[in-house]
Protein backbone atom coordinates (compact mmCIF):
# COMPACT_ATOMS: atom_id res chain seq x y z
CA UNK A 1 -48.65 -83.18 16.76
CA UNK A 2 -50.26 -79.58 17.32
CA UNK A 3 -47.09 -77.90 18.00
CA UNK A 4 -45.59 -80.08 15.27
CA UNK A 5 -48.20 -78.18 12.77
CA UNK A 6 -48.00 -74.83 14.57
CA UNK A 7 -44.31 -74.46 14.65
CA UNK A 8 -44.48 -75.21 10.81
CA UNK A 9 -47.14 -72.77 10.19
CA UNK A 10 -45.16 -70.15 12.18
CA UNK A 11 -41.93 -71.19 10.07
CA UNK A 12 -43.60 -71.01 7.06
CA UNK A 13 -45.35 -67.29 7.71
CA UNK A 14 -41.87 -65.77 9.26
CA UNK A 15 -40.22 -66.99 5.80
CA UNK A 16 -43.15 -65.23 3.99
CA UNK A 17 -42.68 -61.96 5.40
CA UNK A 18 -39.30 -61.78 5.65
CA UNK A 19 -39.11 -62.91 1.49
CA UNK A 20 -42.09 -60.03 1.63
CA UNK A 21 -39.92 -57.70 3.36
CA UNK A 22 -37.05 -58.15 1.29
CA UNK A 23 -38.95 -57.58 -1.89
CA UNK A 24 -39.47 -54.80 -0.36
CA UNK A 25 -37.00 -53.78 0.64
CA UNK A 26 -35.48 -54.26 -3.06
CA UNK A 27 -38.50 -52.34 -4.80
CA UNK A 28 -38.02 -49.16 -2.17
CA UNK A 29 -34.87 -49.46 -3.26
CA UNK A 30 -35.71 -49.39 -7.38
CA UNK A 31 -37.68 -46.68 -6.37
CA UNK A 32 -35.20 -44.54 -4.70
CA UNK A 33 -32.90 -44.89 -7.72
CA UNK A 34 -35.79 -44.14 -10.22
CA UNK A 35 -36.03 -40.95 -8.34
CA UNK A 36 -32.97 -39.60 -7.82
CA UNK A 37 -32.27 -40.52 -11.90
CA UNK A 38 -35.45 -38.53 -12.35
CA UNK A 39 -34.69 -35.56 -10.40
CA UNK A 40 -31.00 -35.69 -12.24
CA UNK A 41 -32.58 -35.70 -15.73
CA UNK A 42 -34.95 -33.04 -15.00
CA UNK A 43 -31.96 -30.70 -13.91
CA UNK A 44 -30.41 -31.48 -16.85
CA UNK A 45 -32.69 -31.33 -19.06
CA UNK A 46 -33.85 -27.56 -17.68
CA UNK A 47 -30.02 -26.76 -18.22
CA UNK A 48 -30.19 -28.11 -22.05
CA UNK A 49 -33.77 -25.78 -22.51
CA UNK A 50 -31.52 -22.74 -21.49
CA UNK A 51 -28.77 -23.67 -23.67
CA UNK A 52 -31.03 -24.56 -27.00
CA UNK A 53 -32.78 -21.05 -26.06
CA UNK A 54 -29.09 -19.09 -26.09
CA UNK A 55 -27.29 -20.86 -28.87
CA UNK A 56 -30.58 -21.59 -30.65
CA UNK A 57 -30.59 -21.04 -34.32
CA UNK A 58 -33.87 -21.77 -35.39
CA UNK A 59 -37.04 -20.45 -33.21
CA UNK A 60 -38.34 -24.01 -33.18
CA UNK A 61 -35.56 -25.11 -31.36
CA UNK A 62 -35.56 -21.75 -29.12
CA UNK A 63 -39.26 -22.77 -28.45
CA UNK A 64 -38.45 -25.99 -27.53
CA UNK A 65 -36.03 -24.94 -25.38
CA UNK A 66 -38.36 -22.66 -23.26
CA UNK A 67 -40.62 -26.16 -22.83
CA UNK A 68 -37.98 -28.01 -21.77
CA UNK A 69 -37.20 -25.50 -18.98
CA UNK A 70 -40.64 -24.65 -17.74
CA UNK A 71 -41.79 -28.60 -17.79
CA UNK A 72 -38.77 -30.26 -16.54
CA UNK A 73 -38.35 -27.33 -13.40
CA UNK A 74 -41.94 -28.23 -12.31
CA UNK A 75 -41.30 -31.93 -12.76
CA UNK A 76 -38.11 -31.33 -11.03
CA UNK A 77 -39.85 -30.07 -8.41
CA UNK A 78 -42.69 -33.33 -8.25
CA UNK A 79 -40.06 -35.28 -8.26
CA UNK A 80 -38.07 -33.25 -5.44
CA UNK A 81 -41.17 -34.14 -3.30
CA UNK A 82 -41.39 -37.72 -4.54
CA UNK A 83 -37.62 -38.10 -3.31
CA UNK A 84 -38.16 -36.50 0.16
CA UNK A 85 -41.75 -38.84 1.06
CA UNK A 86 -39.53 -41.66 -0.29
CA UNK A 87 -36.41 -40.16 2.36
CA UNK A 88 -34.18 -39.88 -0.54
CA UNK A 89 -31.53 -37.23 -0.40
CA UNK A 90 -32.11 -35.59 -3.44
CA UNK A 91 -29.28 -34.51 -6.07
CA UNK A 92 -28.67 -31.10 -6.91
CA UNK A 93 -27.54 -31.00 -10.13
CA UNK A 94 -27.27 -33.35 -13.15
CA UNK A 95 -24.67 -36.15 -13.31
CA UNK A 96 -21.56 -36.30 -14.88
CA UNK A 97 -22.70 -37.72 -18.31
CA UNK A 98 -24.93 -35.19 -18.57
CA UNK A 99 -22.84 -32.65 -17.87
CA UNK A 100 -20.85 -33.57 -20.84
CA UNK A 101 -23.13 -33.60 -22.92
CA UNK A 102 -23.77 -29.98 -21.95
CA UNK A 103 -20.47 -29.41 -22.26
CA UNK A 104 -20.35 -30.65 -25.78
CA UNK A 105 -23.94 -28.40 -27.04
CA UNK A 106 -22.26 -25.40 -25.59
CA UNK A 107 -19.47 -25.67 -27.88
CA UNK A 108 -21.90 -25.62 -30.96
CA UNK A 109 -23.58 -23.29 -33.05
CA UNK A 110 -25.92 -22.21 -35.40
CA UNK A 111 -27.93 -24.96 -37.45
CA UNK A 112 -24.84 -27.79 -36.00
CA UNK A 113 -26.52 -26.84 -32.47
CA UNK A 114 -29.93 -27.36 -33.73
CA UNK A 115 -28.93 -30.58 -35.07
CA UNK A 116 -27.01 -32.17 -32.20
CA UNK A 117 -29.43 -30.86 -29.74
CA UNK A 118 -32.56 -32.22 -31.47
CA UNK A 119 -31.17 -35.37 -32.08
CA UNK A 120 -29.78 -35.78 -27.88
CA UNK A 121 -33.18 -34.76 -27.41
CA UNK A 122 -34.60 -37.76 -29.34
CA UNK A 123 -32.46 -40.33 -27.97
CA UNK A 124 -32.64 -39.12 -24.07
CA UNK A 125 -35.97 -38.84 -23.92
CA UNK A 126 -36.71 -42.15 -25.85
CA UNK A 127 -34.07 -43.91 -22.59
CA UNK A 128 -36.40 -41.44 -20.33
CA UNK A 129 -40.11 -42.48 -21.22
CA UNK A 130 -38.29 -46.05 -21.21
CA UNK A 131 -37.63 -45.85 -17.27
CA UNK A 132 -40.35 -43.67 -16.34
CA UNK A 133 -42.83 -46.75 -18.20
CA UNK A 134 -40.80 -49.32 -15.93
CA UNK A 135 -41.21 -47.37 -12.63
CA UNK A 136 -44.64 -46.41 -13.38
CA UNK A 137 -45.58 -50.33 -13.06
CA UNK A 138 -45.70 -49.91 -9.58
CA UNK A 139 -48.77 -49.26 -8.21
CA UNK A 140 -49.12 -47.41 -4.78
CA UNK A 141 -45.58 -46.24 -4.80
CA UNK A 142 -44.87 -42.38 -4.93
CA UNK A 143 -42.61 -42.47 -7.53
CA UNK A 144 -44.79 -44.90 -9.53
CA UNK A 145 -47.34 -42.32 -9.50
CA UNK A 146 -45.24 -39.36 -10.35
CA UNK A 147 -43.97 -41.37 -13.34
CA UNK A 148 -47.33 -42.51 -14.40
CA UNK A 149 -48.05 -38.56 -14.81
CA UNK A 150 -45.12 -37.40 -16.24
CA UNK A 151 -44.79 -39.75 -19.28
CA UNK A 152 -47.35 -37.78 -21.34
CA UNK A 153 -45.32 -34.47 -20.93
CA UNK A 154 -42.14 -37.12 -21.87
CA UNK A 155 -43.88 -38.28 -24.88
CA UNK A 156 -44.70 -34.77 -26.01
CA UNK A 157 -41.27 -33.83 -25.99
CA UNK A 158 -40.05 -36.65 -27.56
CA UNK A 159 -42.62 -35.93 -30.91
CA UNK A 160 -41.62 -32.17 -30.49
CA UNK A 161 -37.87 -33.40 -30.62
CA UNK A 162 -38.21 -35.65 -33.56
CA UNK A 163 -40.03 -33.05 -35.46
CA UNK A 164 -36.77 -30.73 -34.86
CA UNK A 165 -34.81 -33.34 -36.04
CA UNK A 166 -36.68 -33.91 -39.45
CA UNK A 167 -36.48 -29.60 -39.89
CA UNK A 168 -33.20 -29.75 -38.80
CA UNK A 169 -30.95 -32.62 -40.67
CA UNK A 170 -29.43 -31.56 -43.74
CA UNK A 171 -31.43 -32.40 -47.09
């Protein structure tokens, strides 16, 4: 009857950690993702702070700009490290959509840049502080932590860019 009860007890704990280490297993994985979508984003969005300085008509958007490229190249960075404790591979350069949408700024000008760009601005980093608010639900994770800090400089830039928007639509 004692090995009856023991073998259950030993069944039952072996299911427990391996449904423990699959959860695991799942949330390193939802971390890795976060991370390499963060370190994407930030390369883009330090490419978009160079363009909006160029092409730039308005110095609020030049200004802007400059932010977007100092902040996002240091959180580029934090998330670099982030990527490499998590064993990550981290990408080089933004992804495709992005890309595009760089593509399409560049071909603007004048106050329809300044429009276009403030309002991308406004939509990417509403999607942005919506992920980083998500990942930064997990406690004691790396990349919990480095989104837990970097949604204040997020939300900053996502006032600045609505602000830019409101200057720059027509009236």
């Amino acid at each position: 009857m004692t090995r009856l009860v023991s073998f259950a007890l030993a069944s039952a704990l072996a299911c427990a950690s391996f449904g423990a280490l699959a959860q695991n297993k799942q949330s390193d994985r939802a971390s890795q993702t976060f991370i390499t979508k963060a370190i994407e984003g930030n390369l883009a969005e330090v490419q978009m702070g160079q363009l909006a300085q160029e092409k730039g008509a308005s110095e609020g958007v030049r200004s802007f700009g400059q932010m977007l490229q100092q902040e996002h190249s240091a959180g580029a960075q934090k998330a670099t490290a982030v990527a490499t404790q998590l064993g990550v591979t981290h990408p080089t350069e933004p992804n495709k959509k992005q890309k595009a949408m760089y593509a399409s700024l560049a071909k603007l000008s004048g106050a329809a840049f300044d429009r276009k760009f403030a309002t991308e601005m406004v939509k990417d980093h509403k999607k942005e502080i919506a992920e980083y608010q998500k990942a930064a639900r997990k406690q004691g994770d790396p990349a919990g932590t480095y989104a837990s800090e970097t949604l204040p400089t997020l939300q900053k830039h996502l006032e600045t860019a609505q602000a830019l928007m409101k200057a720059t639509s027509p009236r």
